[in-house]
C-alpha atoms as a PDB file:
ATOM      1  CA  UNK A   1     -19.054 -25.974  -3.135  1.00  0.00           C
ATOM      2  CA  UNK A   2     -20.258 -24.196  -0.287  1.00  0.00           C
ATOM      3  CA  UNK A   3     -22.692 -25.696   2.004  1.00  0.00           C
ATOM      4  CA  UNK A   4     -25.479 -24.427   4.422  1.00  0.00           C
ATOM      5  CA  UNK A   5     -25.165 -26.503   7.622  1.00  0.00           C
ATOM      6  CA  UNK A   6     -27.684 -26.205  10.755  1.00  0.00           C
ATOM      7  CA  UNK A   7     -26.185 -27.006  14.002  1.00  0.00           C
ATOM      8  CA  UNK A   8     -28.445 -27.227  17.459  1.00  0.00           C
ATOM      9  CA  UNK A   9     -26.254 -27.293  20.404  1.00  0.00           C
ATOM     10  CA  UNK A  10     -23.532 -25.055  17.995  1.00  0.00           C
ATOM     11  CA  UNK A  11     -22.156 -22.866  20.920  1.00  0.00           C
ATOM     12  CA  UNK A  12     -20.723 -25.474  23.231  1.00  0.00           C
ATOM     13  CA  UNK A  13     -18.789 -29.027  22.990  1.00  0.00           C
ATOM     14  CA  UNK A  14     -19.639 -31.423  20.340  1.00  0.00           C
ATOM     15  CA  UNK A  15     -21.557 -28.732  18.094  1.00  0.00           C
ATOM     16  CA  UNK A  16     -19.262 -26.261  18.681  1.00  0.00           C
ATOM     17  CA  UNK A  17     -16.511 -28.832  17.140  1.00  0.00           C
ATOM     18  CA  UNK A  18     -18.788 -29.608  14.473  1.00  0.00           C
ATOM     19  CA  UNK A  19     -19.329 -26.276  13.720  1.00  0.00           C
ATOM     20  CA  UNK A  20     -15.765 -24.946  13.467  1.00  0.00           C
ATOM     21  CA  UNK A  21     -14.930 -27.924  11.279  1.00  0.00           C
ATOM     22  CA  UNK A  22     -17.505 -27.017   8.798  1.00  0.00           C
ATOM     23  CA  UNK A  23     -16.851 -23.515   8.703  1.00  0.00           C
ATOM     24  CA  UNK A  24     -13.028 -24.120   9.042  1.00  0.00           C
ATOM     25  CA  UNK A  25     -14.079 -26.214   5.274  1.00  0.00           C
ATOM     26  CA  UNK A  26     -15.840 -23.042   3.955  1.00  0.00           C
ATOM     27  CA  UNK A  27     -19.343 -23.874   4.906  1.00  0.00           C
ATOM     28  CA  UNK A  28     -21.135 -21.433   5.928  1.00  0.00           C
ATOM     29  CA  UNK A  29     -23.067 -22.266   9.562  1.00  0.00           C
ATOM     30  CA  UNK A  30     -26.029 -21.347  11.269  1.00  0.00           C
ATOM     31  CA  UNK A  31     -25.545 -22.003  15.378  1.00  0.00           C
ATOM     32  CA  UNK A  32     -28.706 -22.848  17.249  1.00  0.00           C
ATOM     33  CA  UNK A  33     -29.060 -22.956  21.191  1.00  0.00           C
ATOM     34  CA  UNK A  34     -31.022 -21.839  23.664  1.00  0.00           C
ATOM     35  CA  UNK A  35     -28.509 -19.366  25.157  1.00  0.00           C
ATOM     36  CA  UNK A  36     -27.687 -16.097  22.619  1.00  0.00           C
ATOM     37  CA  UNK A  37     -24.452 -15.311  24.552  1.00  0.00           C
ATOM     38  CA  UNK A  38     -23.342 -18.484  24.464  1.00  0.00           C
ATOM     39  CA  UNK A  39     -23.908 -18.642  20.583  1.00  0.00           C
ATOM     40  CA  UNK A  40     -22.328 -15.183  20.176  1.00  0.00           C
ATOM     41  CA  UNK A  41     -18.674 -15.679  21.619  1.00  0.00           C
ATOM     42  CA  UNK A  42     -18.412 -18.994  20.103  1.00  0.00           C
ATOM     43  CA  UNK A  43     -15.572 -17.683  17.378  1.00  0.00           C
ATOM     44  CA  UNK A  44     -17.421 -19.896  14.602  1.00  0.00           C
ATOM     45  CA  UNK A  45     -16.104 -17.701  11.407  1.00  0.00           C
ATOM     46  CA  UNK A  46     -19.199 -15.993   9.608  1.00  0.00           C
ATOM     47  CA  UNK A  47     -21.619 -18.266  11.749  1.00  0.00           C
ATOM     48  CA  UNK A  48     -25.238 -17.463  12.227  1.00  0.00           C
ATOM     49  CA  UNK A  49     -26.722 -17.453  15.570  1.00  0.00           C
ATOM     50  CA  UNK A  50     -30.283 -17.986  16.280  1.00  0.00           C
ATOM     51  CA  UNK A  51     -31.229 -18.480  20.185  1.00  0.00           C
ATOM     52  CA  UNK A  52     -34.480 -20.569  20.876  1.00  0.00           C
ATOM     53  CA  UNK A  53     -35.866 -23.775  22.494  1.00  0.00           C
ATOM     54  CA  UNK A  54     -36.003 -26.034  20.117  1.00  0.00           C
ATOM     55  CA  UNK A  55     -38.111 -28.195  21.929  1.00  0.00           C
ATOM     56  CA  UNK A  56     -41.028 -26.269  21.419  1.00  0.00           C
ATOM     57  CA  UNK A  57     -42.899 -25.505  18.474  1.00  0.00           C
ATOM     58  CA  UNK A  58     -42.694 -21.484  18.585  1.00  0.00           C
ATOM     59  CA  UNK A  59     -38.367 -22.095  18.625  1.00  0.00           C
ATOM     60  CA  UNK A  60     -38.208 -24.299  15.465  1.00  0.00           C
ATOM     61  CA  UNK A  61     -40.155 -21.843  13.892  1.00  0.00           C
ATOM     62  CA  UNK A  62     -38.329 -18.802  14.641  1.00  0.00           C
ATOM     63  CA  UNK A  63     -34.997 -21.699  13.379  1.00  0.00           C
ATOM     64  CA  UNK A  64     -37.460 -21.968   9.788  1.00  0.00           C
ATOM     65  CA  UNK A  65     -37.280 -18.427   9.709  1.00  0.00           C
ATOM     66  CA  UNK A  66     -33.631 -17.710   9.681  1.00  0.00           C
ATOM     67  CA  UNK A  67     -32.823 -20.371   7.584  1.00  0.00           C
ATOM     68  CA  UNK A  68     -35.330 -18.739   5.058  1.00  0.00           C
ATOM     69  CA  UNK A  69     -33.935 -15.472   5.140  1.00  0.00           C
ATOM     70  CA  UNK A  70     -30.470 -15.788   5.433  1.00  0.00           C
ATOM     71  CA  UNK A  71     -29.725 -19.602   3.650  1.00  0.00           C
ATOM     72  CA  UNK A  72     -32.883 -20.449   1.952  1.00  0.00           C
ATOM     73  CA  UNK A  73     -32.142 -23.913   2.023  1.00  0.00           C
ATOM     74  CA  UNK A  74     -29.953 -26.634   3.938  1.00  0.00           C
ATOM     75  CA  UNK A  75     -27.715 -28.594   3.028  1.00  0.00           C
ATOM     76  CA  UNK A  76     -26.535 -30.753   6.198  1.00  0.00           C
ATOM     77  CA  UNK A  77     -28.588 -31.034   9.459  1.00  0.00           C
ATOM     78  CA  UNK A  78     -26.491 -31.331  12.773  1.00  0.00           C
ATOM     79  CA  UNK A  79     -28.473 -32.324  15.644  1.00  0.00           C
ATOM     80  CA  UNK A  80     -26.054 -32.043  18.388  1.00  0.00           C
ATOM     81  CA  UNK A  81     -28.188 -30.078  20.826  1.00  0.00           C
ATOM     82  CA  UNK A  82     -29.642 -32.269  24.066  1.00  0.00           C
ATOM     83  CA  UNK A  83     -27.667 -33.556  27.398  1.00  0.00           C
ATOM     84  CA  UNK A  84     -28.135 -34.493  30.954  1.00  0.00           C
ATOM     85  CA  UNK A  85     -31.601 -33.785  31.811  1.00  0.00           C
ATOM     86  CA  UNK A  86     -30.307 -34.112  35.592  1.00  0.00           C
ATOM     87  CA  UNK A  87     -28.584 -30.783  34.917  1.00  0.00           C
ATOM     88  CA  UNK A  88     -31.869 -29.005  34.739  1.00  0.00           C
ATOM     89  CA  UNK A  89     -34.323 -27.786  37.621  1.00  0.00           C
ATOM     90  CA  UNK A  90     -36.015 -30.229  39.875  1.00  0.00           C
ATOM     91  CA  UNK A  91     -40.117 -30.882  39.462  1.00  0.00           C
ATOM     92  CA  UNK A  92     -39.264 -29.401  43.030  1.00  0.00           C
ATOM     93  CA  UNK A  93     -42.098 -32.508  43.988  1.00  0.00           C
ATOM     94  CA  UNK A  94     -42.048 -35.020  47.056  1.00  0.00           C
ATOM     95  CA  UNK A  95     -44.650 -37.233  44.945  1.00  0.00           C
ATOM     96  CA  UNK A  96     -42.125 -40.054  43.391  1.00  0.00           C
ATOM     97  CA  UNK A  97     -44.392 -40.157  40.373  1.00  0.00           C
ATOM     98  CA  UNK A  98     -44.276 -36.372  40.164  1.00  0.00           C
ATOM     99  CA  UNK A  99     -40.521 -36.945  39.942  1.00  0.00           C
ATOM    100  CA  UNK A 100     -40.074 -39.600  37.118  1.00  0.00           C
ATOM    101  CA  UNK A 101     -42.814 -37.893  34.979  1.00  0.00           C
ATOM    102  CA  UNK A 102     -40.687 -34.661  35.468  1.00  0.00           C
ATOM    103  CA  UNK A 103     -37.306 -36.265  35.035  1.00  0.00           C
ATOM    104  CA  UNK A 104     -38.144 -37.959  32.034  1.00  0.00           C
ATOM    105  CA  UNK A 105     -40.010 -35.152  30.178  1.00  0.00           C
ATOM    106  CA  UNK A 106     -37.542 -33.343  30.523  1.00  0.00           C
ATOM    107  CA  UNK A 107     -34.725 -35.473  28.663  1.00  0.00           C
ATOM    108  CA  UNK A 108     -37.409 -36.443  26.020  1.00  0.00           C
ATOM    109  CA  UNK A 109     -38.082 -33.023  25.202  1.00  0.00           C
ATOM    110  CA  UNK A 110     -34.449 -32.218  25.605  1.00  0.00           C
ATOM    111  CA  UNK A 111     -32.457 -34.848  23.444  1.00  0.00           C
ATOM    112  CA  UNK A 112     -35.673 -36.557  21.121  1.00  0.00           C
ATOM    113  CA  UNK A 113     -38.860 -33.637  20.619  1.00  0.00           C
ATOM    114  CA  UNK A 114     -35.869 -30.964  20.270  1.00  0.00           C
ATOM    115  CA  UNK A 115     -34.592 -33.448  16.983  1.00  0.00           C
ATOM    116  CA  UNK A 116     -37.704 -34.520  15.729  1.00  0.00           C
ATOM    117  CA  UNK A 117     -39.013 -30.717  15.331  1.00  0.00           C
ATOM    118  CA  UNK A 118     -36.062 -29.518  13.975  1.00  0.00           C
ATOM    119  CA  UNK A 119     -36.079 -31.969  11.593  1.00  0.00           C
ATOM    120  CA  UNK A 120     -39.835 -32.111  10.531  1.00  0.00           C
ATOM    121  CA  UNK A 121     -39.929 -28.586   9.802  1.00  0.00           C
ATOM    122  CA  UNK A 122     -36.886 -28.445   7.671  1.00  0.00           C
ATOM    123  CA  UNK A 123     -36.631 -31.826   6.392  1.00  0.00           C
ATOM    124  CA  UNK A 124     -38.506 -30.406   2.851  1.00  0.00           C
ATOM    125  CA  UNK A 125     -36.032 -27.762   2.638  1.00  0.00           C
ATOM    126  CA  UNK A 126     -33.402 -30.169   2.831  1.00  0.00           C
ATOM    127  CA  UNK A 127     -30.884 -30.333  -0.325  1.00  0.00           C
ATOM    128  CA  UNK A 128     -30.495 -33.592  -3.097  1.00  0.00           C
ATOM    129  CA  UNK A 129     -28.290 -34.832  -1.587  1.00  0.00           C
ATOM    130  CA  UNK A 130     -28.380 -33.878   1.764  1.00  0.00           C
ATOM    131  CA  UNK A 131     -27.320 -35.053   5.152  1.00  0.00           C
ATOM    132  CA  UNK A 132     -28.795 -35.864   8.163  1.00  0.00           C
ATOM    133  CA  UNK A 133     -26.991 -36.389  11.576  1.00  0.00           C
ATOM    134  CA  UNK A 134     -27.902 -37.066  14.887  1.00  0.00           C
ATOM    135  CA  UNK A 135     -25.718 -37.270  17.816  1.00  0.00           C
ATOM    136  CA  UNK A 136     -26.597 -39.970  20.364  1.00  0.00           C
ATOM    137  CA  UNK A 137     -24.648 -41.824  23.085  1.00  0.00           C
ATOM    138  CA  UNK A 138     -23.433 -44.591  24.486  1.00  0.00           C
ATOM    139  CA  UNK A 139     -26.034 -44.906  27.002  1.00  0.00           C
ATOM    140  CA  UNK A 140     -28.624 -45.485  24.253  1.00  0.00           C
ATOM    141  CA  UNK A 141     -26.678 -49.037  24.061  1.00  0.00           C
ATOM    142  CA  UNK A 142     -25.805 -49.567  27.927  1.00  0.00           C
ATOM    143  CA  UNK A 143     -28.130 -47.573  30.278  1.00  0.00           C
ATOM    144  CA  UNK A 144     -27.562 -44.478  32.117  1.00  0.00           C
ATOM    145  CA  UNK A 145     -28.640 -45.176  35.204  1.00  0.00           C
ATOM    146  CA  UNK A 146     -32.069 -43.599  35.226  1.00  0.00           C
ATOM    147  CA  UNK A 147     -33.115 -44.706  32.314  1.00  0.00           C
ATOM    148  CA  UNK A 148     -34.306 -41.713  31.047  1.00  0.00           C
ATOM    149  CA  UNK A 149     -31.898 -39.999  29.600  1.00  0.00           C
ATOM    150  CA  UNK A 150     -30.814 -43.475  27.865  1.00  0.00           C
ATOM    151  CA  UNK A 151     -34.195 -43.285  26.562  1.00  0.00           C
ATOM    152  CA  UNK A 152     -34.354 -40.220  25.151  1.00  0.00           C
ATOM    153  CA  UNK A 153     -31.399 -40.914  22.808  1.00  0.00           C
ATOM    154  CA  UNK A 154     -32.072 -44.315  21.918  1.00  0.00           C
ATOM    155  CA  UNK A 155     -35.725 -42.961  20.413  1.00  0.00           C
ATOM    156  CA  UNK A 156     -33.339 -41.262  17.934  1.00  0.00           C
ATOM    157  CA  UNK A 157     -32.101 -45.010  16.340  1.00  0.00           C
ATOM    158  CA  UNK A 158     -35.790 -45.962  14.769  1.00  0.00           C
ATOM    159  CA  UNK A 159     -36.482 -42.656  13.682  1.00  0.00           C
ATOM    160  CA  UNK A 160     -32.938 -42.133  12.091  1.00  0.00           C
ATOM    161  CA  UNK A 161     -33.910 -45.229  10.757  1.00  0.00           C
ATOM    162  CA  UNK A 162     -37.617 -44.617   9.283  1.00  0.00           C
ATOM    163  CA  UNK A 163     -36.366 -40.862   8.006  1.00  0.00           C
ATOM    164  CA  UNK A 164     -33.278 -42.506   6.295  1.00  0.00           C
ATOM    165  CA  UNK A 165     -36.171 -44.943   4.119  1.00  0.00           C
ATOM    166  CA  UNK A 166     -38.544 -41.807   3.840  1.00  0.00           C
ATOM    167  CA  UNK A 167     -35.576 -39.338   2.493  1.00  0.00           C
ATOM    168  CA  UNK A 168     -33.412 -41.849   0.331  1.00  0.00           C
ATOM    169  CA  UNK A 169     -34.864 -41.597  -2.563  1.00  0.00           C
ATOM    170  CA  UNK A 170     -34.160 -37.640  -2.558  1.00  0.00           C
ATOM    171  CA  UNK A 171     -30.759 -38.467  -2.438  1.00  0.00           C
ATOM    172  CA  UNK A 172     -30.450 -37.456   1.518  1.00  0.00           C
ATOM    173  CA  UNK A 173     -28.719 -39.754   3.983  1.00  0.00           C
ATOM    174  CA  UNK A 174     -28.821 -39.963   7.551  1.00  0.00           C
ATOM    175  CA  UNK A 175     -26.845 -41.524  10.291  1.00  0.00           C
ATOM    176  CA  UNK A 176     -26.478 -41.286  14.179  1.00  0.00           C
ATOM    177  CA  UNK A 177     -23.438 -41.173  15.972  1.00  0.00           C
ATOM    178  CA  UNK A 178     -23.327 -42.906  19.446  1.00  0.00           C
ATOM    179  CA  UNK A 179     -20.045 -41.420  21.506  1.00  0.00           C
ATOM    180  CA  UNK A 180     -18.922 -42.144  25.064  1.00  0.00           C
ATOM    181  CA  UNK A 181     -17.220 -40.660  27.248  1.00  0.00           C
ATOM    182  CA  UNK A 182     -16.389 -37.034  26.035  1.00  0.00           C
ATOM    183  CA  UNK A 183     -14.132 -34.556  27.613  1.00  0.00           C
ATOM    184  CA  UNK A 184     -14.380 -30.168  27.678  1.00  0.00           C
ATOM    185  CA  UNK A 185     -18.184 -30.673  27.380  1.00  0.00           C
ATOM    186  CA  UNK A 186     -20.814 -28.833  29.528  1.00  0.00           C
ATOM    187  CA  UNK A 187     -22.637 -32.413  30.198  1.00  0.00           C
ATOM    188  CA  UNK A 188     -21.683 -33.786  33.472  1.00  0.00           C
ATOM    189  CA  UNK A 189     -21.640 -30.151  34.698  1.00  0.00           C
ATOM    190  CA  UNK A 190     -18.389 -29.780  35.886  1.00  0.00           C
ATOM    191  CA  UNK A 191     -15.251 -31.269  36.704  1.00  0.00           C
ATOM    192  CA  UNK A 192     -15.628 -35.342  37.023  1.00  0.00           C
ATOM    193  CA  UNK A 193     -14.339 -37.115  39.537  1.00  0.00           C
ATOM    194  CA  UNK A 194     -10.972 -38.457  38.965  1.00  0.00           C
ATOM    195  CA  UNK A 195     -11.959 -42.102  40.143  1.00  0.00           C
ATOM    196  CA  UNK A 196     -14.875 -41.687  37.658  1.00  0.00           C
ATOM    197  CA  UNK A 197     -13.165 -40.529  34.739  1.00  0.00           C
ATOM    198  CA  UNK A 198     -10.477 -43.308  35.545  1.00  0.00           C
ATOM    199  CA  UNK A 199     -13.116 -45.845  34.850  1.00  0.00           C
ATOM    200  CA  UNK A 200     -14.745 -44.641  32.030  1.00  0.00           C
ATOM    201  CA  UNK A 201     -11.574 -44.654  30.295  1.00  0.00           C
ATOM    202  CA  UNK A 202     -10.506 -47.822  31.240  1.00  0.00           C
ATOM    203  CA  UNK A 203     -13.856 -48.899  29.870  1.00  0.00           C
ATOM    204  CA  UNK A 204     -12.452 -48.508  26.296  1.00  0.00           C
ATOM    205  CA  UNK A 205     -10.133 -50.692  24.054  1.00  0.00           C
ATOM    206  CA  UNK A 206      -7.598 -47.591  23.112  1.00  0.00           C
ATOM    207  CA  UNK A 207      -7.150 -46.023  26.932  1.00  0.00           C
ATOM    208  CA  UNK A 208      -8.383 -42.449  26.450  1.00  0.00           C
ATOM    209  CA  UNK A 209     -11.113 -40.405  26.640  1.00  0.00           C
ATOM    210  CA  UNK A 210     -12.854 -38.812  23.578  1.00  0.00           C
ATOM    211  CA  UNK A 211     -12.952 -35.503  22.426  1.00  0.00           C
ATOM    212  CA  UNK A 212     -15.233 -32.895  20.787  1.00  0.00           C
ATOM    213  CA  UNK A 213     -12.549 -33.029  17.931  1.00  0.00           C
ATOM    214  CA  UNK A 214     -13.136 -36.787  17.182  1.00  0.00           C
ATOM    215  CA  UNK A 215     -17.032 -36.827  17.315  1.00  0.00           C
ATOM    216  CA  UNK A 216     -17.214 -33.723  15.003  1.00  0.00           C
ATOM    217  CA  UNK A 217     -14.232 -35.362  12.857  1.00  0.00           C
ATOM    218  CA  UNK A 218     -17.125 -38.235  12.312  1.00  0.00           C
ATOM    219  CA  UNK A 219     -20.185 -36.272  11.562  1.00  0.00           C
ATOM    220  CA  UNK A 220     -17.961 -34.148   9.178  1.00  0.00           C
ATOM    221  CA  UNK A 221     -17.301 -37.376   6.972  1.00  0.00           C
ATOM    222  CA  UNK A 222     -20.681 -38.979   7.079  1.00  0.00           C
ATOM    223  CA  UNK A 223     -21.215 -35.271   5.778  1.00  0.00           C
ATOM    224  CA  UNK A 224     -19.115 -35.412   3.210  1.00  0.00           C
ATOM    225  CA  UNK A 225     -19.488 -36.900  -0.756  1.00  0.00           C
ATOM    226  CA  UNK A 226     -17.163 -40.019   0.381  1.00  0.00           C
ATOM    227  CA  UNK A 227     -20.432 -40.924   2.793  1.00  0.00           C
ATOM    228  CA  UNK A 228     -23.020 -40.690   0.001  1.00  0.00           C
ATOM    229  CA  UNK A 229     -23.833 -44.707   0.305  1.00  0.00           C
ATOM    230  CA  UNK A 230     -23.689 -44.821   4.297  1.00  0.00           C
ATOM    231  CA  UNK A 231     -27.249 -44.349   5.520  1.00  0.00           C
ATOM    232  CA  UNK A 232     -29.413 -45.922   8.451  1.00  0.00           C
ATOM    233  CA  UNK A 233     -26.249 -46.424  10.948  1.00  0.00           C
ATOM    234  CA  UNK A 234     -25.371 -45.320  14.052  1.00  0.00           C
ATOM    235  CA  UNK A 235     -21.773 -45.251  14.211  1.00  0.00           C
ATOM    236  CA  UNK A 236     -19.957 -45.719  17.487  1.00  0.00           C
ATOM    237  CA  UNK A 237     -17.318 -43.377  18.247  1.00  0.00           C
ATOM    238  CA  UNK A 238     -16.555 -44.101  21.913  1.00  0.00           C
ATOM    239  CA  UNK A 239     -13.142 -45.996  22.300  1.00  0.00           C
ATOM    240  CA  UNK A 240     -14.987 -49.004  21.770  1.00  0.00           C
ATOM    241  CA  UNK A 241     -16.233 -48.967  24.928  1.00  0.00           C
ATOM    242  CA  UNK A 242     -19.657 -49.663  23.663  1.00  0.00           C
ATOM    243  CA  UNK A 243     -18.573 -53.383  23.849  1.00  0.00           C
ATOM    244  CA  UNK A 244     -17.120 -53.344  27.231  1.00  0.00           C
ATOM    245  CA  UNK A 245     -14.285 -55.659  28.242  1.00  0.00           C
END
């Protein structure tokens, strides 16, 4: 049967994995991101773009919109949009205060608001059963260094956690998925140092670093009929380097 699956983040890395495997399964796919070009050469087969911030209000509604007129319902949520808050513009402050409130506004409203408002406003139009997903990290589990952006995707667990109680008994599920160190992905902003990326993989038990492919191979199966009784987790699909050595 074919599905209607929402994507945030669906033109680059992780979503853009997700979203070829779901359309590759006959699904049909509605990208969402902030950048309409980006969106537009992504290749997904019979994919719907919409381009908005979905951390604000006015670009979930113009999402509620689409998926009104051109799915009418949804079947699987994927939120994979979100990232390195560092990437974005400075408060362009001296004040130190001026700098942590900007610094961590921006990865809440980046990886957590942008989630949470997807999800609120299409969480009744939501299929029995349905699916849920949000894509987390790592650094939820083991700090980031700031601390913000850490933050921001930890605040996904407990509300993964209260939605999956809220939306069980429609038959919905939803999970998290906490990766690690991913390569081809727009989130350290270019190429990583070599004595960097050396560590990071030698921070895993299987000595290699992950890939769009095996994130979205995860979210695809807690998508999938086989996952109906997995709810409330957040799976860890880093190399086990989650537990460190």
């Amino acid at each position: 049967m074919t599905r209607n699956v929402v994507i945030s983040g669906g033109g680059t890395g992780i979503g853009l994995a997700v979203a070829r495997l779901f359309a590759a399964g006959g699904d049909r796919v509605l990208l969402v991101g902030r950048r309409r070009e980006v969106l537009e050469r992504a290749g997904v087969p019979g994919a719907v773009v919409c381009a908005g911030d979905i951390s604000g209000v006015e670009g979930v509604r113009g999402v509620v919109r689409v998926v009104d007129e051109e799915f009418g319902g949804v079947d699987v949520l994927v939120h994979g949009a979100g990232g390195n808050g560092g990437l974005e513009p400075s408060s362009g402050s001296s004040d130190p205060l001026e700098v942590v409130s900007h610094e961590w506004g921006v990865n809440f409203r980046s990886n957590t608001l942008s989630a949470v408002l997807l999800t609120e406003a299409l969480k009744e139009r939501i299929s029995s059963p349905g699916r849920v997903l949000f894509v987390s990290s790592i650094a939820a589990f083991r700090g980031s260094g700031s601390g913000a952006y850490a933050a921001s995707k930890a605040a996904l667990h407990p509300y993964a956690h209260d939605l999956a109680r809220q939306l069980g008994p429609r038959g919905i599920t939803v999970n998290v998925v906490a990766p690690g160190y991913v390569e081809d992905t727009e989130f350290f902003g270019g190429p990583v140092a070599e004595e960097r990326r050396e560590r990071l993989i030698g921070e895993t038990s299987n000595g290699r670093a992950g890939t769009p492919g095996d994130v979205a191979e995860t979210l695809h199966w807690l998508a999938s009929a086989g996952a109906g009784h997995v709810t409330s987790q957040v799976v860890q699909v880093n190399g086990g380097a989650e537990r460190g050595h």
